[in-house]
Protein backbone atom coordinates (compact mmCIF):
# COMPACT_ATOMS: atom_id res chain seq x y z
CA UNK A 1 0.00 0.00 0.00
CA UNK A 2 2.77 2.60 0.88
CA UNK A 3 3.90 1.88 -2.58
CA UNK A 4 0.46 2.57 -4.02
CA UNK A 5 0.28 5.58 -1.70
CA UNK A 6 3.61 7.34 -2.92
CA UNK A 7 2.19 6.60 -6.67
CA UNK A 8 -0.70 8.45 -6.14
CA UNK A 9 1.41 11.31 -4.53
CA UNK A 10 4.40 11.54 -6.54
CA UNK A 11 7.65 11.28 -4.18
CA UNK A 12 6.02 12.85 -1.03
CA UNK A 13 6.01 11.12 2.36
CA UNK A 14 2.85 11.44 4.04
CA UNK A 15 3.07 11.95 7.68
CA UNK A 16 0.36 10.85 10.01
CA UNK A 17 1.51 13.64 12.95
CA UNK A 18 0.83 16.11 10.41
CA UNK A 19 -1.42 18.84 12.18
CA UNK A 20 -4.94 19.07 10.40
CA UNK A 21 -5.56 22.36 9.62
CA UNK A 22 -9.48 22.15 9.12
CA UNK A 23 -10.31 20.65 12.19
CA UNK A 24 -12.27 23.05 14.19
CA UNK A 25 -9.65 24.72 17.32
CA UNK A 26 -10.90 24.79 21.04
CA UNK A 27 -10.96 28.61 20.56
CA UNK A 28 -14.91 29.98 21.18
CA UNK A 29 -14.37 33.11 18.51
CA UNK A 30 -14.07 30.38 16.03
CA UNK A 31 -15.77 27.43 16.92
CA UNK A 32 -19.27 28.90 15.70
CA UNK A 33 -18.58 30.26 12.69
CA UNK A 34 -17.11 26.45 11.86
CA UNK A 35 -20.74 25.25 13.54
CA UNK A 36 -22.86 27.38 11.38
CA UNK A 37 -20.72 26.24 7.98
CA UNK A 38 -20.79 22.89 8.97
CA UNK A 39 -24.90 22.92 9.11
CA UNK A 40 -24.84 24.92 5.77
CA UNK A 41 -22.34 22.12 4.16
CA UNK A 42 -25.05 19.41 5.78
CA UNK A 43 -27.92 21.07 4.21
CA UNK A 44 -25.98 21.15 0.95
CA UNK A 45 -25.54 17.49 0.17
CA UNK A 46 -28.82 16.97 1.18
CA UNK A 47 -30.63 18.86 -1.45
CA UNK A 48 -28.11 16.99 -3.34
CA UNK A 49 -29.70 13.59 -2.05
CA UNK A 50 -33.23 14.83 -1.78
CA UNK A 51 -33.16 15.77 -5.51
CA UNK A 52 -31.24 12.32 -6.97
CA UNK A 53 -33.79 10.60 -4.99
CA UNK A 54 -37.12 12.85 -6.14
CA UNK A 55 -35.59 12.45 -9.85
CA UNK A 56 -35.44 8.74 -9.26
CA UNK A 57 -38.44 8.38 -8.04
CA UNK A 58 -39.82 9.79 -11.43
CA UNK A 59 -37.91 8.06 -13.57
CA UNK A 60 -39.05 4.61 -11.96
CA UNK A 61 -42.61 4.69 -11.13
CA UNK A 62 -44.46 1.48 -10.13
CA UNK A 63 -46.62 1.15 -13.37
CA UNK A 64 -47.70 -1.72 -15.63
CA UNK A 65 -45.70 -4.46 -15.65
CA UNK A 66 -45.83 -4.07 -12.09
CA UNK A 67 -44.08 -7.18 -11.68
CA UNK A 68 -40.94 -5.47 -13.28
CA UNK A 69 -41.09 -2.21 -11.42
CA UNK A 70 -42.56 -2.33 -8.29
CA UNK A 71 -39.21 -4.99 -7.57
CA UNK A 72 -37.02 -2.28 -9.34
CA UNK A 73 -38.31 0.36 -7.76
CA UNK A 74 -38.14 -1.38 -4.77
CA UNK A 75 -34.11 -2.60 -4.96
CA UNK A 76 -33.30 0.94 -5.90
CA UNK A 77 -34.07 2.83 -3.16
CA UNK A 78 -33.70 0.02 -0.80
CA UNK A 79 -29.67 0.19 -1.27
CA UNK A 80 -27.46 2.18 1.12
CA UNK A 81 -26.82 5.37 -0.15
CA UNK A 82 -23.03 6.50 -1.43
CA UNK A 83 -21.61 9.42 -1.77
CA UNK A 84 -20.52 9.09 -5.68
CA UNK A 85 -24.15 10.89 -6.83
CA UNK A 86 -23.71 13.65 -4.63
CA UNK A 87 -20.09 14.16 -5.66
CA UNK A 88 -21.20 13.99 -9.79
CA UNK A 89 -23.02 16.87 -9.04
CA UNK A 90 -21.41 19.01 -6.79
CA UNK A 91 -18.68 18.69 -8.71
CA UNK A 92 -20.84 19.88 -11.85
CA UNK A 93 -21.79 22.76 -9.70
CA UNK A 94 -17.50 23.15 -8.60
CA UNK A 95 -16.57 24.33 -12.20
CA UNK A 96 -19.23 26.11 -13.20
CA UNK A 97 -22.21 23.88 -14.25
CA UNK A 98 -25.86 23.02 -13.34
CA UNK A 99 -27.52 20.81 -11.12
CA UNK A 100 -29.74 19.60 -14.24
CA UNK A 101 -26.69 18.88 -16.48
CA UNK A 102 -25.45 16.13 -13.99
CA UNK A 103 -28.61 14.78 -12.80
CA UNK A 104 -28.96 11.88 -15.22
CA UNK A 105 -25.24 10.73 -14.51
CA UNK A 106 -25.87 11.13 -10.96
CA UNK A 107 -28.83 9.00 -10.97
CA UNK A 108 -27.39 6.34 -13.21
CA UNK A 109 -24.63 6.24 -10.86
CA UNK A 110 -27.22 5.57 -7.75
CA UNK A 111 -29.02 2.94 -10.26
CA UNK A 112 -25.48 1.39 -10.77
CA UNK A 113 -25.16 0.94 -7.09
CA UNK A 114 -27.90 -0.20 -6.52
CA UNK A 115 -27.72 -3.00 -9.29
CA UNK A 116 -24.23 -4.18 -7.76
CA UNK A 117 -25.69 -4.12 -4.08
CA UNK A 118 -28.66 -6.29 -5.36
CA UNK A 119 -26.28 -8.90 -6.81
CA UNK A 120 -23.87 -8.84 -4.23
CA UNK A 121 -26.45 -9.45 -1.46
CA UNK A 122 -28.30 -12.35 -3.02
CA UNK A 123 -29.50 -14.80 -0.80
CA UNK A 124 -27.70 -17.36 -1.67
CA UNK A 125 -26.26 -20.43 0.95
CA UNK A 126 -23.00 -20.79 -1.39
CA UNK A 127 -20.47 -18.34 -0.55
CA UNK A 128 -17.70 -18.91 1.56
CA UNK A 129 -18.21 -15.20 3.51
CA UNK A 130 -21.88 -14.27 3.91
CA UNK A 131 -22.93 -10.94 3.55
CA UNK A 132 -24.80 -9.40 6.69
CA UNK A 133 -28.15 -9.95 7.03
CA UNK A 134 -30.30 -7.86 4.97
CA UNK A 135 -34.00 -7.75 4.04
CA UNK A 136 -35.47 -9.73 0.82
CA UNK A 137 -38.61 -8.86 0.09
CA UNK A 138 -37.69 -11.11 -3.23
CA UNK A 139 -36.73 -14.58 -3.99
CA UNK A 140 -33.25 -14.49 -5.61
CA UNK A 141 -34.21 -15.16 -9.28
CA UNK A 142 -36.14 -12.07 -9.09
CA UNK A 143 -33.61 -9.68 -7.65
CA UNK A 144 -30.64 -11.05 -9.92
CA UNK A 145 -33.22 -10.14 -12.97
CA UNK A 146 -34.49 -6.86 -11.63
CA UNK A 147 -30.58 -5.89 -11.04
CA UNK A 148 -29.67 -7.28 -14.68
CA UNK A 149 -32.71 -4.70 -15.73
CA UNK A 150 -31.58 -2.18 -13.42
CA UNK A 151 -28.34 -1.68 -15.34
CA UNK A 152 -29.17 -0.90 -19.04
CA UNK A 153 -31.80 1.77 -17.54
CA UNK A 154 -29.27 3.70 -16.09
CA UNK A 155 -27.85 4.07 -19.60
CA UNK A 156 -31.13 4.84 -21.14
CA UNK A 157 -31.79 7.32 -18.06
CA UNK A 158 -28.17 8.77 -19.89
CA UNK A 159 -29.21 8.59 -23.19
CA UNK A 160 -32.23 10.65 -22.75
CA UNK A 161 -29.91 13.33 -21.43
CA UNK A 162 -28.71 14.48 -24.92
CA UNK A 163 -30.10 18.03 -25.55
CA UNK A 164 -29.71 19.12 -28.85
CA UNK A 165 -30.20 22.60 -27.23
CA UNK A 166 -27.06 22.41 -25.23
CA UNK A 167 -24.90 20.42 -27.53
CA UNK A 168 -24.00 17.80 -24.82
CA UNK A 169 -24.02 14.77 -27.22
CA UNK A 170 -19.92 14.06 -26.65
CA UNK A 171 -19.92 14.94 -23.16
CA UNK A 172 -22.81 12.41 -22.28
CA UNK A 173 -21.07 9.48 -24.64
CA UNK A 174 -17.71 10.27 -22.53
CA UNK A 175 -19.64 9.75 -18.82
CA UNK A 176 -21.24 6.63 -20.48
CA UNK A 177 -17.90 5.64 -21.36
CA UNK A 178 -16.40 6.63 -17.39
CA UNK A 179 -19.27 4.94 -15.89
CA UNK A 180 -18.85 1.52 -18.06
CA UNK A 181 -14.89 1.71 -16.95
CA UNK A 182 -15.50 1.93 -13.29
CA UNK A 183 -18.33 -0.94 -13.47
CA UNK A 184 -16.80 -3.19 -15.07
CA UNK A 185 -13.76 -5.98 -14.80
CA UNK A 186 -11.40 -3.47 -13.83
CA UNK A 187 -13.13 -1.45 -11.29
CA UNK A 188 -16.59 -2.70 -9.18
CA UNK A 189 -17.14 -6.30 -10.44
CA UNK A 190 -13.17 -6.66 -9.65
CA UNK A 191 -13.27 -5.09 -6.08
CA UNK A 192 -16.02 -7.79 -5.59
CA UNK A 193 -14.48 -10.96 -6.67
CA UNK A 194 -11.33 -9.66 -4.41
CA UNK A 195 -13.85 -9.03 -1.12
CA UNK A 196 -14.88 -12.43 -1.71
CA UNK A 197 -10.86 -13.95 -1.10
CA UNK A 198 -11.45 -12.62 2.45
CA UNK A 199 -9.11 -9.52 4.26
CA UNK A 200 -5.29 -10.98 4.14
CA UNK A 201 -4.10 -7.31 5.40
CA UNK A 202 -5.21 -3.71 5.65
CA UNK A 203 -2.95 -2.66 3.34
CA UNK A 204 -4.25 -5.21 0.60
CA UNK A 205 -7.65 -5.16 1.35
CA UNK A 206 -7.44 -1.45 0.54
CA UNK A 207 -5.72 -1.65 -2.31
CA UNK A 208 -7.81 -4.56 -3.34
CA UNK A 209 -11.23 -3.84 -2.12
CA UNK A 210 -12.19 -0.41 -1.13
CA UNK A 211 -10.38 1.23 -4.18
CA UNK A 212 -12.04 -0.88 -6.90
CA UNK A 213 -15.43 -0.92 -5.07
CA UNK A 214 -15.49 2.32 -3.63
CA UNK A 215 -12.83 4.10 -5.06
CA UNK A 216 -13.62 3.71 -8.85
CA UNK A 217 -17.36 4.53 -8.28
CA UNK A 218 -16.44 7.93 -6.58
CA UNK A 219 -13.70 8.71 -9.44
CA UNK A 220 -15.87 7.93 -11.85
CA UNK A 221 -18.62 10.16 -10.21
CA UNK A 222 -16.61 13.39 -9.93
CA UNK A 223 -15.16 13.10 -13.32
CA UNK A 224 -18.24 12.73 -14.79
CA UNK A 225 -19.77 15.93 -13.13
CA UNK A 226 -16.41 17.66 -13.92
CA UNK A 227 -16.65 16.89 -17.95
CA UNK A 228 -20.61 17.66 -18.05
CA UNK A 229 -20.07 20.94 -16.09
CA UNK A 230 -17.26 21.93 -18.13
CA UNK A 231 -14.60 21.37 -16.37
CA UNK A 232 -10.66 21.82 -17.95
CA UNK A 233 -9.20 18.51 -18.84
CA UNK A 234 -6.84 19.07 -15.28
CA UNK A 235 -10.08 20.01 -13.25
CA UNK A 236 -11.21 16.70 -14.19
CA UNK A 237 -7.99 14.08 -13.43
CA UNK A 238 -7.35 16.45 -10.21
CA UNK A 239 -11.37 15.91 -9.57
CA UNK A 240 -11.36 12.14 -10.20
CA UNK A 241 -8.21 11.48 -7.97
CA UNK A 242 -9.89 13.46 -5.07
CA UNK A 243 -13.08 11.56 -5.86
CA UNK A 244 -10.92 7.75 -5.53
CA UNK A 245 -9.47 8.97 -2.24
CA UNK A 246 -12.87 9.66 -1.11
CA UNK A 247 -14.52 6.43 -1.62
CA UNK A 248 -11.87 4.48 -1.01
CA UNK A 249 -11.82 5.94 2.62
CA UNK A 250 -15.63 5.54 2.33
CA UNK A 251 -14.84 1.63 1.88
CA UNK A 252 -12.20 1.95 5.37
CA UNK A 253 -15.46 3.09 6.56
CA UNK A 254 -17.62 0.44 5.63
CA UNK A 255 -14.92 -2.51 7.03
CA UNK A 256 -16.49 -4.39 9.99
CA UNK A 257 -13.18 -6.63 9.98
CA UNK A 258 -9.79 -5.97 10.71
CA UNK A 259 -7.51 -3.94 12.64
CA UNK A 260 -9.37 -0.86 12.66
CA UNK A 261 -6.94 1.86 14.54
CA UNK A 262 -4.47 0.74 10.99
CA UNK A 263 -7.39 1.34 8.55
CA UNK A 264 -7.95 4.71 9.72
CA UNK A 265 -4.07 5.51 9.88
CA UNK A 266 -4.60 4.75 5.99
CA UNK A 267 -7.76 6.54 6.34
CA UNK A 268 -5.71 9.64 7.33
CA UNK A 269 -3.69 9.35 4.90
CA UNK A 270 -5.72 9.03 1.43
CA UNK A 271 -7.51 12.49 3.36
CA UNK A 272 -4.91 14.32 3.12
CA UNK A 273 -3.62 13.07 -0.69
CA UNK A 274 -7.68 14.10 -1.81
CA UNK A 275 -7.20 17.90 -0.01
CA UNK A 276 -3.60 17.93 -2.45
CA UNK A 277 -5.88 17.44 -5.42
CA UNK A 278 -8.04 20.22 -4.39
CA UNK A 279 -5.18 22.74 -4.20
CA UNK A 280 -4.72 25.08 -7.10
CA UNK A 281 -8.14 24.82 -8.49
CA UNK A 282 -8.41 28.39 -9.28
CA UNK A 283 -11.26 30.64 -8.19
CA UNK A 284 -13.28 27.45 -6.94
CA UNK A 285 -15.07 27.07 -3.95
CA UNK A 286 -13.93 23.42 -2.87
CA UNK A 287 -15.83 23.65 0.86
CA UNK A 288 -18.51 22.10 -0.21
CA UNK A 289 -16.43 18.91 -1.13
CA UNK A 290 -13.51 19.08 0.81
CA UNK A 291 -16.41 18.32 3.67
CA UNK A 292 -16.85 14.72 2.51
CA UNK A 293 -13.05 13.87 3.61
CA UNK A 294 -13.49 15.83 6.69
CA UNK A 295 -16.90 14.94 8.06
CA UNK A 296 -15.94 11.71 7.45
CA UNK A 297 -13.15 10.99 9.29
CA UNK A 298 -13.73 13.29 12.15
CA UNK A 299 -16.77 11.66 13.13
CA UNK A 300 -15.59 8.42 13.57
């Protein structure tokens, strides 16, 4: 991993003592003003959320054949959110686009997760490391069909994003082409097969695991609402590292095994490699996103 770390960082050593600059000091004259930002960066994502979700909820209505959407609708919004939606947009919003120019992306990003989630949790007796219990209200043939179906709709939710009127054609073709990358053999599918081989250290399972599961999803999600916002071809590679760091410490996060004081030294770590990537990017209010990193890791 330390190898992987200094790749992602050129030559620079990374060290853990390093004082964090954002975290909020004991000092009264500024611990409110940090309070009051803090609730405004809280109420940000969620209109982020509450809009992916209201969009969603459009797009997938329980209508005839309602034995094909009512599961669909169902498995979609009964995954665990993820952060890689949220970021597609307000990283749109970072360089200068719209929440409405990201929207389909974002969704089809949620609708990606939420195909994988389905698949990985089937209820199946088979697997040499069970999942944790979660709720079926299907039988497995129908949830590995309704997640097969859940895919190619978050491409058509894409495809119907081409406005003429805004001349968005190539951009929307080049986030089809992102989001089919981090899906596939290379990225999610891969980070599964290696979660099933079990955790043989923290260092590999992060490597491994959370970067192709997590990682790839988030990258993938703030490159794609870097290119449809606008974003310069740097903005978008300095975007989609910061995005990787982000879920893969999302994925230290969601570990229930291992040695968890080492995870979140690595944690630490891949936080302060995502704030680099945010440095430089001229004239751009990077609060908003530098939060996820924070909030994250200060709160455990």
């Amino acid at each position: 991993m330390a190898r992987a770390l200094s790749h992602f960082h050129g030559k620079s050593t990374l060290s853990l003592s390093k004082p964090n600059p954002y975290r909020p000091s004991s000092s009264s004259s500024t611990f409110r003003p940090m309070m009051v930002a803090m609730a405004q960066t809280i109420s940000y994502w969620a209109s982020i959320e509450a809009d992916v979700e209201a969009h969603l909820k459009t797009a997938i209505p329980i209508r005839r054949p309602v034995a094909v959407f009512e599961p669909m609708h169902h498995l979609v919004f009964a995954a665990p959110k993820t952060k890689a939606p949220a970021l597609c947009i307000a990283v749109c919003e970072l360089v200068g686009g719209d929440r409405a120019q990201a929207m389909a992306a974002a969704s089809a990003l949620h609708l990606m997760h939420s195909a994988a989630h389905t698949h990985e949790h089937l209820p199946l007796t088979d697997r040499p490391n069970p999942k944790p219990m979660v709720h079926h209200a299907y039988g497995p043939n129908i949830e590995l069909l309704t997640g097969d179906g859940i895919l190619p709709f978050g491409f058509e939710l894409l495809a119907r994003s081409v406005d003429p009127g805004q001349d968005n054609a190539k951009r929307v073709l080049r986030v089809i082409v992102e989001i089919t990358r981090a899906i596939g053999s290379q990225g999610m599918i891969h980070g599964q097969y290696q979660e099933l081989q079990g955790v043989q250290s923290n260092e590999w399972w992060v490597e491994n695991v959370c970067k192709k599961k997590e990682g790839e999803l988030h990258a993938c999600g703030a490159a794609c609402g870097a290119i449809l916002g606008g974003g310069s071809e740097e903005e978008i590679e300095k975007l989609r590292k910061f995005g990787l760091y982000v879920g893969m410490i999302e994925g230290i996060l969601n570990v229930v095994a291992g040695n968890k004081k080492g995870l979140m030294e690595i944690g630490d770590r891949l936080r302060v490699m995502a704030m680099k990537e945010l440095e430089n990017l001229n004239g751009r209010n990077v609060e908003p996103i530098s939060s996820l990193v924070e909030a994250s890791l200060c709160n455990v």
